[in-house]
PDB file of N, CA and C in Angstrom:
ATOM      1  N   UNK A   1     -21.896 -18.657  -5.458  1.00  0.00           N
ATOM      2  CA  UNK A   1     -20.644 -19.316  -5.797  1.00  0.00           C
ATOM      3  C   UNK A   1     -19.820 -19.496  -4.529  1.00  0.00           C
ATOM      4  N   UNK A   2     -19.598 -20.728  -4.580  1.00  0.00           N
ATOM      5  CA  UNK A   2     -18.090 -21.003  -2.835  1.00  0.00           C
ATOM      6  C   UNK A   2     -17.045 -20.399  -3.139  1.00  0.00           C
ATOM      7  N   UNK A   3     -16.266 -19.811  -2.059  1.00  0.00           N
ATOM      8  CA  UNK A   3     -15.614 -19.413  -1.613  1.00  0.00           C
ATOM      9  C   UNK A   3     -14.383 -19.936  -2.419  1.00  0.00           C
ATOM     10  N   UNK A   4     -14.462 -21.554  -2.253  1.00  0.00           N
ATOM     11  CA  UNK A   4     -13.117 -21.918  -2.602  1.00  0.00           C
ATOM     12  C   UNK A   4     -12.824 -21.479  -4.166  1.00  0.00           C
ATOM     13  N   UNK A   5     -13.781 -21.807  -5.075  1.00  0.00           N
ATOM     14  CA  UNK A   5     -13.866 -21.029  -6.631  1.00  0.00           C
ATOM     15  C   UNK A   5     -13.090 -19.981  -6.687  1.00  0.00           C
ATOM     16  N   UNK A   6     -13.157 -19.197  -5.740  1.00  0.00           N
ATOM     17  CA  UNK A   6     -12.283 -17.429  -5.918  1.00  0.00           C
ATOM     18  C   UNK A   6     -10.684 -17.756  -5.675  1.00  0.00           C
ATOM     19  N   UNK A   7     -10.196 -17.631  -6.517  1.00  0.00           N
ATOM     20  CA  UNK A   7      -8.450 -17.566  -6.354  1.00  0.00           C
ATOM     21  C   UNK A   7      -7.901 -16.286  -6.439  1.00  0.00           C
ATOM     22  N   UNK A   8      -6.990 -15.661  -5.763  1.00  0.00           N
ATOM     23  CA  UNK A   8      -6.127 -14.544  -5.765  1.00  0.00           C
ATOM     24  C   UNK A   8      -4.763 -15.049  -6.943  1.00  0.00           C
ATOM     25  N   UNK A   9      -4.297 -14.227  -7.828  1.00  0.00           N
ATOM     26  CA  UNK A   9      -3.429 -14.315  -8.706  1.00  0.00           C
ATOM     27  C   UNK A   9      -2.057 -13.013  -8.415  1.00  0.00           C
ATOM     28  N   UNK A  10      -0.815 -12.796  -7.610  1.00  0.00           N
ATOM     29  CA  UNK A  10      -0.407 -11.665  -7.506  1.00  0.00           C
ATOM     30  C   UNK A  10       1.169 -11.970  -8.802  1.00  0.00           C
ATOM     31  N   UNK A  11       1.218 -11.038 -10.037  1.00  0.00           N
ATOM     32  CA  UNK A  11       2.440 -11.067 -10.564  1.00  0.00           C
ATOM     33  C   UNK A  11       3.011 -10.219 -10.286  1.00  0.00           C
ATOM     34  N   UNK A  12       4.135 -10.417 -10.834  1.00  0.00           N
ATOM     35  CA  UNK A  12       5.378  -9.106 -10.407  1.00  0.00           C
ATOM     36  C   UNK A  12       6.981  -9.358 -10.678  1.00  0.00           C
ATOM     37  N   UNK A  13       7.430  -8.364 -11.197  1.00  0.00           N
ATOM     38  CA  UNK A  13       8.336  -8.493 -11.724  1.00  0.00           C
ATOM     39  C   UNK A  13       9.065  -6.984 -12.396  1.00  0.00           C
ATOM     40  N   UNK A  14      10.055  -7.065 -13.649  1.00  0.00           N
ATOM     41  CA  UNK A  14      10.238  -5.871 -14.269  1.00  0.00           C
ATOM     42  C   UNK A  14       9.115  -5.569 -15.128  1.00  0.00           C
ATOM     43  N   UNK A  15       8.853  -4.120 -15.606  1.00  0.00           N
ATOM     44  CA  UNK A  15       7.867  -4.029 -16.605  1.00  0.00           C
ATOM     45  C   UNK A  15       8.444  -4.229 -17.937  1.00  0.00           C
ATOM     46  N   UNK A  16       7.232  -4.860 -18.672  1.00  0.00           N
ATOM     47  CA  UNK A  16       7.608  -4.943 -19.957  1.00  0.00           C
ATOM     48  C   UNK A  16       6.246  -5.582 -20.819  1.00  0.00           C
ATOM     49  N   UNK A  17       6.274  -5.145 -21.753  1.00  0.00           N
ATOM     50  CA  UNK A  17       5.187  -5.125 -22.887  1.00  0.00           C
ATOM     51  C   UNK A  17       4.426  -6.886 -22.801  1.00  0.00           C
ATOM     52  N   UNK A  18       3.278  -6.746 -22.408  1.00  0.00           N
ATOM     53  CA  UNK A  18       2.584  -8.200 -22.654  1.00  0.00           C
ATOM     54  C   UNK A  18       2.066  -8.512 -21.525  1.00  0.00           C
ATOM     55  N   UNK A  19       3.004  -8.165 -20.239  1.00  0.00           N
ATOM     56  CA  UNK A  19       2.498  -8.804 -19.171  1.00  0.00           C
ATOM     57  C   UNK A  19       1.090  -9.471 -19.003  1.00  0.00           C
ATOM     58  N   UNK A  20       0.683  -8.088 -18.469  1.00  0.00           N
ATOM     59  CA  UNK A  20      -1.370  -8.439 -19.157  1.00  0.00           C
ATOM     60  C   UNK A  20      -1.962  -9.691 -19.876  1.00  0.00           C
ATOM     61  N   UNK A  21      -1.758  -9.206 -20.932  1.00  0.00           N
ATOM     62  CA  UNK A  21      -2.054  -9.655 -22.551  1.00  0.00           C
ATOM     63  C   UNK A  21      -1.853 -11.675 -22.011  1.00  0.00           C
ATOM     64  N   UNK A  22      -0.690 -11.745 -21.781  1.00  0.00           N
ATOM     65  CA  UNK A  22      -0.501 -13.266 -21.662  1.00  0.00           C
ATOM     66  C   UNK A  22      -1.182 -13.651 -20.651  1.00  0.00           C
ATOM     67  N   UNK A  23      -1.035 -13.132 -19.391  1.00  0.00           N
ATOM     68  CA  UNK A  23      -1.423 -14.055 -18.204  1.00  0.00           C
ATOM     69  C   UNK A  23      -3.004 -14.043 -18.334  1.00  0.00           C
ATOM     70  N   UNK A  24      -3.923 -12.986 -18.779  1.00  0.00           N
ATOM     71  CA  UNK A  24      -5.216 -13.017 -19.217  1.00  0.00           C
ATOM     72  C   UNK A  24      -5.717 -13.982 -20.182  1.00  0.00           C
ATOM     73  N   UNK A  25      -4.637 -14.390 -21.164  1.00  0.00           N
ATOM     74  CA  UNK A  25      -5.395 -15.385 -22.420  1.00  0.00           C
ATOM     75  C   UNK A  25      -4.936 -16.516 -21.989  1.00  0.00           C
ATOM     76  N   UNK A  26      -3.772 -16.625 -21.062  1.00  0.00           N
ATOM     77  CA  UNK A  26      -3.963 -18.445 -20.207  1.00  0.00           C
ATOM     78  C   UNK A  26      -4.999 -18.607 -19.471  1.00  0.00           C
ATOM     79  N   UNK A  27      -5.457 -17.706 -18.515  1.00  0.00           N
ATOM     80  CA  UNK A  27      -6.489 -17.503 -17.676  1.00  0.00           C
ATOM     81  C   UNK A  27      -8.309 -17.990 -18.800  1.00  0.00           C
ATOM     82  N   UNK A  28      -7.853 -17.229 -20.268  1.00  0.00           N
ATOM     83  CA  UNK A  28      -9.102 -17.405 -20.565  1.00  0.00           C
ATOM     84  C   UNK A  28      -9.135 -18.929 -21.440  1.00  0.00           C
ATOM     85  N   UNK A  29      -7.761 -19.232 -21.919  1.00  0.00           N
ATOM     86  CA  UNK A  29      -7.996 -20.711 -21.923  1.00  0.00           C
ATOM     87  C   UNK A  29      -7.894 -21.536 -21.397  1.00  0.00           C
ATOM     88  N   UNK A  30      -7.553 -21.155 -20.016  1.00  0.00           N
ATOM     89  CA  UNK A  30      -7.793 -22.807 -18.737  1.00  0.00           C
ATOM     90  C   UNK A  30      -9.521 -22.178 -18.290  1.00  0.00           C
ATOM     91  N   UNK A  31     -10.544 -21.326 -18.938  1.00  0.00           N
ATOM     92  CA  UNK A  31     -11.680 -21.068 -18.625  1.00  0.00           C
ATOM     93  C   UNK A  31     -11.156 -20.995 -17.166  1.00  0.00           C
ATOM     94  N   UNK A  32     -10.618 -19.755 -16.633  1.00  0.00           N
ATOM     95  CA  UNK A  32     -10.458 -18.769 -15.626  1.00  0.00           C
ATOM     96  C   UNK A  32     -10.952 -17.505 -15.540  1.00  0.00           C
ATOM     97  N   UNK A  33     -11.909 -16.864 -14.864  1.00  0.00           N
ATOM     98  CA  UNK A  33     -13.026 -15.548 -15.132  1.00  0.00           C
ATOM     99  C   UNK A  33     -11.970 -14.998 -13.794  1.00  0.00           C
ATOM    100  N   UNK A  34     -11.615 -13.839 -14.947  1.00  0.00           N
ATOM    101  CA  UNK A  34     -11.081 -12.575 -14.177  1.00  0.00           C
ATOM    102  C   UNK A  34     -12.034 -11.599 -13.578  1.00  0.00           C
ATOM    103  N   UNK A  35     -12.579 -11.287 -12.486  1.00  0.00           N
ATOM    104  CA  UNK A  35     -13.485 -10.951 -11.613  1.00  0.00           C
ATOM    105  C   UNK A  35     -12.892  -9.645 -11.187  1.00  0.00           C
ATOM    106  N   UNK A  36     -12.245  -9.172 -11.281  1.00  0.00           N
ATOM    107  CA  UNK A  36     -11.495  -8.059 -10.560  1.00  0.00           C
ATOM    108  C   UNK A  36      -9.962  -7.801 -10.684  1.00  0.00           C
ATOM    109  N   UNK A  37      -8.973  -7.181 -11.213  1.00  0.00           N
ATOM    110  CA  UNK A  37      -7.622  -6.621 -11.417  1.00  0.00           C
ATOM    111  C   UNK A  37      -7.658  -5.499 -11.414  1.00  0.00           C
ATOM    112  N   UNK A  38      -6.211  -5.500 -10.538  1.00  0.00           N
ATOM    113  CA  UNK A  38      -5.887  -3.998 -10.147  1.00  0.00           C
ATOM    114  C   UNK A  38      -3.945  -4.624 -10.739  1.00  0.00           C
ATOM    115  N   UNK A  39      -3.510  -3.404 -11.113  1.00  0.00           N
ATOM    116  CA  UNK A  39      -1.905  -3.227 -11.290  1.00  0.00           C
ATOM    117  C   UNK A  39      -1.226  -1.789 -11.098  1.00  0.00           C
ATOM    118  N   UNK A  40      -0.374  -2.110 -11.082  1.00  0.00           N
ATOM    119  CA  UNK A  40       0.576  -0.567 -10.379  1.00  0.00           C
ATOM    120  C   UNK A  40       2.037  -0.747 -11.241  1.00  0.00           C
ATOM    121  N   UNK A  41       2.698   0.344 -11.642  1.00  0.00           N
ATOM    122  CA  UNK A  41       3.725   0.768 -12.109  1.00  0.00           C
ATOM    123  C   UNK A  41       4.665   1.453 -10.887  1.00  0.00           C
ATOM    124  N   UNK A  42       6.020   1.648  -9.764  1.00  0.00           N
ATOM    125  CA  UNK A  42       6.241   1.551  -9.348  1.00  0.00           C
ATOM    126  C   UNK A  42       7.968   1.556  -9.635  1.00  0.00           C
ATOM    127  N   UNK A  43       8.712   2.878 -10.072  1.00  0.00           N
ATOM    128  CA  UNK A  43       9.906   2.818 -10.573  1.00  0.00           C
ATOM    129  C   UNK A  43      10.407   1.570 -11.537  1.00  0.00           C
ATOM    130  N   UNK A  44       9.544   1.462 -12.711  1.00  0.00           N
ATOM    131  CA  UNK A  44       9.655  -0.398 -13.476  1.00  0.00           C
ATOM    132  C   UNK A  44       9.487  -1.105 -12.662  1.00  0.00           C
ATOM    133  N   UNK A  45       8.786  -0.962 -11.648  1.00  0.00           N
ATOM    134  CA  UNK A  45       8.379  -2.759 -11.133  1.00  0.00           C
ATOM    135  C   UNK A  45       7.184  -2.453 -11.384  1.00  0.00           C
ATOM    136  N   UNK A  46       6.620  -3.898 -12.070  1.00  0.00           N
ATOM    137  CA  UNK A  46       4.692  -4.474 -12.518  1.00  0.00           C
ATOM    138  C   UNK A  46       5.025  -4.916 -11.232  1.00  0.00           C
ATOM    139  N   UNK A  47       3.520  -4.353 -10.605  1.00  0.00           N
ATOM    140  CA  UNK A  47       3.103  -5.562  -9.867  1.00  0.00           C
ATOM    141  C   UNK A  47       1.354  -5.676 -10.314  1.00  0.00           C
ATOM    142  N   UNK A  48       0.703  -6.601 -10.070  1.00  0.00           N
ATOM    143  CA  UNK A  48      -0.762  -6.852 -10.300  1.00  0.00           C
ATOM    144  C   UNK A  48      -1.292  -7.904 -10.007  1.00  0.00           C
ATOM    145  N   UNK A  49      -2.881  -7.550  -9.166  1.00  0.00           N
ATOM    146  CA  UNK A  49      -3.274  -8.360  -8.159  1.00  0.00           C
ATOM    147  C   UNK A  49      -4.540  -8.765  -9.388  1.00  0.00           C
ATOM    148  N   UNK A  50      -4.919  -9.782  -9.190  1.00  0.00           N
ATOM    149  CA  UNK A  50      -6.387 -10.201  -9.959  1.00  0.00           C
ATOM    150  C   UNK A  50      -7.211 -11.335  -9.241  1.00  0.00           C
ATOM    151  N   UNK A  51      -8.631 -10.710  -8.893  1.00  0.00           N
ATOM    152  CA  UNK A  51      -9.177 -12.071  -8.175  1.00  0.00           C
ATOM    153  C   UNK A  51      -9.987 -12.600  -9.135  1.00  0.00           C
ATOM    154  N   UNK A  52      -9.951 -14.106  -9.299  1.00  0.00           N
ATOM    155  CA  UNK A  52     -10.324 -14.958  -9.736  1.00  0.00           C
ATOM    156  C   UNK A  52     -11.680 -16.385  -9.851  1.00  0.00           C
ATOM    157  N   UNK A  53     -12.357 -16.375 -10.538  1.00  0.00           N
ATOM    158  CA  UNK A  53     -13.072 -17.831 -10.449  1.00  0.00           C
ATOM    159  C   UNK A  53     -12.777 -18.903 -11.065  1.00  0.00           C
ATOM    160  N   UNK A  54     -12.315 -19.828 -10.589  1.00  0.00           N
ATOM    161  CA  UNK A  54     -12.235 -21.276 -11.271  1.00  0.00           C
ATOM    162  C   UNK A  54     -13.183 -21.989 -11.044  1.00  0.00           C
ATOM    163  N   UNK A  55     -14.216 -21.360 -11.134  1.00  0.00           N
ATOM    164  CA  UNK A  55     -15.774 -22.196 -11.190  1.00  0.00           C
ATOM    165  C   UNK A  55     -15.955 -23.292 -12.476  1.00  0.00           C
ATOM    166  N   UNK A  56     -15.240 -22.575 -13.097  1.00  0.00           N
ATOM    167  CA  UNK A  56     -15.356 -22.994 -15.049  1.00  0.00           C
ATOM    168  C   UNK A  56     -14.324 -23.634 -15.581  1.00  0.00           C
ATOM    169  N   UNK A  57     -13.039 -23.835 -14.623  1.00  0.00           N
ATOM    170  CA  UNK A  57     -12.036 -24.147 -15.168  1.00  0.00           C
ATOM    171  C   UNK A  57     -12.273 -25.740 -15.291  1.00  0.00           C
ATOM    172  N   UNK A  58     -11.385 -26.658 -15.849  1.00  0.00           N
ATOM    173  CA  UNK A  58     -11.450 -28.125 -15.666  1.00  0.00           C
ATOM    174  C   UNK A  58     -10.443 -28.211 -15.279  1.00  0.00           C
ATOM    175  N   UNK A  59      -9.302 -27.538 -15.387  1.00  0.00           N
ATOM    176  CA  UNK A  59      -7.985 -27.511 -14.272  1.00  0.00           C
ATOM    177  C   UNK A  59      -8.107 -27.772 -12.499  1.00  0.00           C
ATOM    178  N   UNK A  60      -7.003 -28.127 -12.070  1.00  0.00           N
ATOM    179  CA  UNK A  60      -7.185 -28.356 -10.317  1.00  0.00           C
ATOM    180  C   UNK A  60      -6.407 -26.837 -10.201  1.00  0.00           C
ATOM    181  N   UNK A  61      -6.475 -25.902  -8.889  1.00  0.00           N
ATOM    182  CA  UNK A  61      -5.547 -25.430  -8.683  1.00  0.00           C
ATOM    183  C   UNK A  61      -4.310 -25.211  -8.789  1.00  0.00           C
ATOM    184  N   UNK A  62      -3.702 -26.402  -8.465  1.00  0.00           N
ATOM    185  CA  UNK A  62      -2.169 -27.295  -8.177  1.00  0.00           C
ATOM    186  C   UNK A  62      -1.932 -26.917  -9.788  1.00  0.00           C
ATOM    187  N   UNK A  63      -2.867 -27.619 -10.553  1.00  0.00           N
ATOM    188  CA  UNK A  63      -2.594 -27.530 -12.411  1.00  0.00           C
ATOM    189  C   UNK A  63      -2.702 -26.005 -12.364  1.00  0.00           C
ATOM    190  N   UNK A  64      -3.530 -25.132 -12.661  1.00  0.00           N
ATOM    191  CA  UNK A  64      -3.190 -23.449 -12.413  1.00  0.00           C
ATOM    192  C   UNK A  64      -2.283 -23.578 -12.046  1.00  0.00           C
ATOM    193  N   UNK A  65      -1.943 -23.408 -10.917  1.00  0.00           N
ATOM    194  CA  UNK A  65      -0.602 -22.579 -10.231  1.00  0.00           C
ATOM    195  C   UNK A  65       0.980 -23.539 -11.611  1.00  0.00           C
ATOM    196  N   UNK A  66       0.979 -24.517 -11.828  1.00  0.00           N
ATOM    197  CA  UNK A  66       2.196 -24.801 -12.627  1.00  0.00           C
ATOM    198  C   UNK A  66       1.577 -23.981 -13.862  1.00  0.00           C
ATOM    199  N   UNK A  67       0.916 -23.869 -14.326  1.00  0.00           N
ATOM    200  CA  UNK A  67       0.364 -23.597 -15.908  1.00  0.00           C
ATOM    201  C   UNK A  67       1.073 -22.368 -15.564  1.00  0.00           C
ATOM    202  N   UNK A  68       1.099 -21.353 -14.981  1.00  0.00           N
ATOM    203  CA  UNK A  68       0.872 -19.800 -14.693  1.00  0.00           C
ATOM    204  C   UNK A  68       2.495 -19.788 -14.222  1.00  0.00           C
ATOM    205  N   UNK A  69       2.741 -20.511 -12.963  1.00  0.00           N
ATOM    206  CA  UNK A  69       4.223 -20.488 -13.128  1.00  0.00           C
ATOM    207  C   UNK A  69       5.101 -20.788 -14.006  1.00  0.00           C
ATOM    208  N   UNK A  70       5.233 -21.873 -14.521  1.00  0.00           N
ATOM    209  CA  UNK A  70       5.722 -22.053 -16.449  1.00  0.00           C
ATOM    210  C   UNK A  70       5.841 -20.561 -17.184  1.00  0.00           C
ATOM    211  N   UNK A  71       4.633 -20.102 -17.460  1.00  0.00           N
ATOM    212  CA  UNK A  71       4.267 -18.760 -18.643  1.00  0.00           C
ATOM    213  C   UNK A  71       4.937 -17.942 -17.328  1.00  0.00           C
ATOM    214  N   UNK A  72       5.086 -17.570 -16.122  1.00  0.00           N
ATOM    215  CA  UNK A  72       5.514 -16.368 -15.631  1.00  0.00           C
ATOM    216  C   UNK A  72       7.143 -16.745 -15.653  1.00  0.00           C
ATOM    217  N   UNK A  73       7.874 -17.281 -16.014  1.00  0.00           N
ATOM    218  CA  UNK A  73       8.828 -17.936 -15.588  1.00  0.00           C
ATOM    219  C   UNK A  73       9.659 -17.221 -16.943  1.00  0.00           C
ATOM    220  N   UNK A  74       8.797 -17.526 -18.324  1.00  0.00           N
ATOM    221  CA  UNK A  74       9.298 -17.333 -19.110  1.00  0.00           C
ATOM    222  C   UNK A  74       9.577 -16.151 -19.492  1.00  0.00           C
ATOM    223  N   UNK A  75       8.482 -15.598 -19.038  1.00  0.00           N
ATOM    224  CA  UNK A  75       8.536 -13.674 -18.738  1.00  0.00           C
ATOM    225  C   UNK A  75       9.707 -13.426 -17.503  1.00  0.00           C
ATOM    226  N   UNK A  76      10.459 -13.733 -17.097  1.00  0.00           N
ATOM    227  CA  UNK A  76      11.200 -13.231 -15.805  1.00  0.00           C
ATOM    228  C   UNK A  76      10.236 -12.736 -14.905  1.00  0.00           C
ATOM    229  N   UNK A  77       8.875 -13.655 -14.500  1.00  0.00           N
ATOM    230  CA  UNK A  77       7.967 -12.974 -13.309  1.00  0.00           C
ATOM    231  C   UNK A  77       7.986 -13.626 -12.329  1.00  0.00           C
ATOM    232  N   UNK A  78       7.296 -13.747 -11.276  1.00  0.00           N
ATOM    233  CA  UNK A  78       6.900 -14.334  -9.869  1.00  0.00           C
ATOM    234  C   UNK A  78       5.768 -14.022  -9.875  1.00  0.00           C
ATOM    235  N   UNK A  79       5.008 -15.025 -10.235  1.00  0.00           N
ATOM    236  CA  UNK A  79       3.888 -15.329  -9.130  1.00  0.00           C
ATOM    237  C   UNK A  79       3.341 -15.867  -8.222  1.00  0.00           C
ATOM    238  N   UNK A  80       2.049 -15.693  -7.542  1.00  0.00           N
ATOM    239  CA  UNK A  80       1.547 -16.043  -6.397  1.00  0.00           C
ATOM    240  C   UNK A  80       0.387 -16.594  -6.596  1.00  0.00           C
ATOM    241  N   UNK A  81      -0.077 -18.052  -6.239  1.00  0.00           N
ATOM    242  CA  UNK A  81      -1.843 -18.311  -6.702  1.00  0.00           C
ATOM    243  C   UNK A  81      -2.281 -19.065  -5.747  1.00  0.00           C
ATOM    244  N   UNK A  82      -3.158 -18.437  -4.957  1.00  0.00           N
ATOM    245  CA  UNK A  82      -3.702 -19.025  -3.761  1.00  0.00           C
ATOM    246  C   UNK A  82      -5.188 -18.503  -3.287  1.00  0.00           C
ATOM    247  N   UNK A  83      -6.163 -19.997  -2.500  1.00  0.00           N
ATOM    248  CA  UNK A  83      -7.605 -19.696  -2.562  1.00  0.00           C
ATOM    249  C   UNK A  83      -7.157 -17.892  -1.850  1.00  0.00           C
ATOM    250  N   UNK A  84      -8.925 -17.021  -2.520  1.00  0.00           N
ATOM    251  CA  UNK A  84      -8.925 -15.754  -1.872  1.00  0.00           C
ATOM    252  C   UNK A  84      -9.016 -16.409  -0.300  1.00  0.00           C
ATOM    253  N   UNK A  85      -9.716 -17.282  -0.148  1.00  0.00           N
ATOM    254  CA  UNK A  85      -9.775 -17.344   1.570  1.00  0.00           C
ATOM    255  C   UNK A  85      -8.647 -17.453   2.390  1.00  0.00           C
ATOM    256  N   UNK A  86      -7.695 -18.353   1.751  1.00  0.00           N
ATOM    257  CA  UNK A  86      -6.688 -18.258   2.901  1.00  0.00           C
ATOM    258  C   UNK A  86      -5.721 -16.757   2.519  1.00  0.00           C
ATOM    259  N   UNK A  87      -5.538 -16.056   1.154  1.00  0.00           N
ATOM    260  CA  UNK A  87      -5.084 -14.787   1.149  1.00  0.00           C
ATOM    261  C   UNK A  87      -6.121 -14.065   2.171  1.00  0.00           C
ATOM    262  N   UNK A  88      -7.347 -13.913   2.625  1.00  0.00           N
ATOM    263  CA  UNK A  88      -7.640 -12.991   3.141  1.00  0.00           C
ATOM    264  C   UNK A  88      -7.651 -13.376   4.340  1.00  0.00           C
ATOM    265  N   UNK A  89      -7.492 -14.784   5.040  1.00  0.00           N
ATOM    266  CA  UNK A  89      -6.764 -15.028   6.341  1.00  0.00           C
ATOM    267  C   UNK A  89      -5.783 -14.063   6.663  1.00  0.00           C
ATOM    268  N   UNK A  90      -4.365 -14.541   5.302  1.00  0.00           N
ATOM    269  CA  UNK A  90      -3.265 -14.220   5.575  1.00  0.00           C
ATOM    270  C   UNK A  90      -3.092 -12.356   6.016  1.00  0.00           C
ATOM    271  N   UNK A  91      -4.470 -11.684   5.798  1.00  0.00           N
ATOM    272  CA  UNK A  91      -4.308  -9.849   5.858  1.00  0.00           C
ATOM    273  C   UNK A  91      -4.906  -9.938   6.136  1.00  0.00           C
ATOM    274  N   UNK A  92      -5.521 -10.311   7.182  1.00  0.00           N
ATOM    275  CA  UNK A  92      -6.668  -9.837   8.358  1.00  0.00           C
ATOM    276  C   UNK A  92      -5.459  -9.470   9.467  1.00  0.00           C
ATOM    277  N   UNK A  93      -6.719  -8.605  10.320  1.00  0.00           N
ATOM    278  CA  UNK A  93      -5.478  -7.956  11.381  1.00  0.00           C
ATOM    279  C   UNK A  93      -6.763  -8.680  12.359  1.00  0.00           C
ATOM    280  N   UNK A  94      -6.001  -9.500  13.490  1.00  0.00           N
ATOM    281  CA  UNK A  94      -6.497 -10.274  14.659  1.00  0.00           C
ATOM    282  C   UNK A  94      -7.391  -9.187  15.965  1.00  0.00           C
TER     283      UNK A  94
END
């Protein structure tokens, strides 16, 4: 599978009941394969990282990233959706 397929997903925000639950069943109806999630609790702050394949999706990126911002928006979240390659540009140490 290419590289570009793998997307990084980071939310975050206050905690509160669902977080999960939603951003996983948009993910599984834009056919988005959750490959890996990690989350942390943090004095009430969610935060949670999930890497991604849009091998399967029929969505563009650009379409992800609004779909996901919309639904995080409505939750009071922030997210982040960008290829894993240029996230793992962005944390490489030179």
């Amino acid at each position: 599978m290419e590289s570009n397929d793998k997307i990084i997903i980071t939310v975050s925000g206050s905690d509160k009941v669902g977080i999960v639950a939603k951003v996983a069943t948009l993910l599984a109806d834009n056919k988005v394969n959750i490959e890996d999630i990690k989350q942390t609790l943090m004095q009430g702050h969610f935060v949670m990282f999930m890497l991604c394949s849009i091998s399967q999706s029929d969505k563009t990126l650009k379409e992800l990233q609004t779909v996901l911002k919309e639904e995080c928006n409505k939750m009071d979240m922030e997210v982040w959706v960008q290829r894993k390659e240029i996230f793992d540009n962005m944390h490489s140490i030179s």
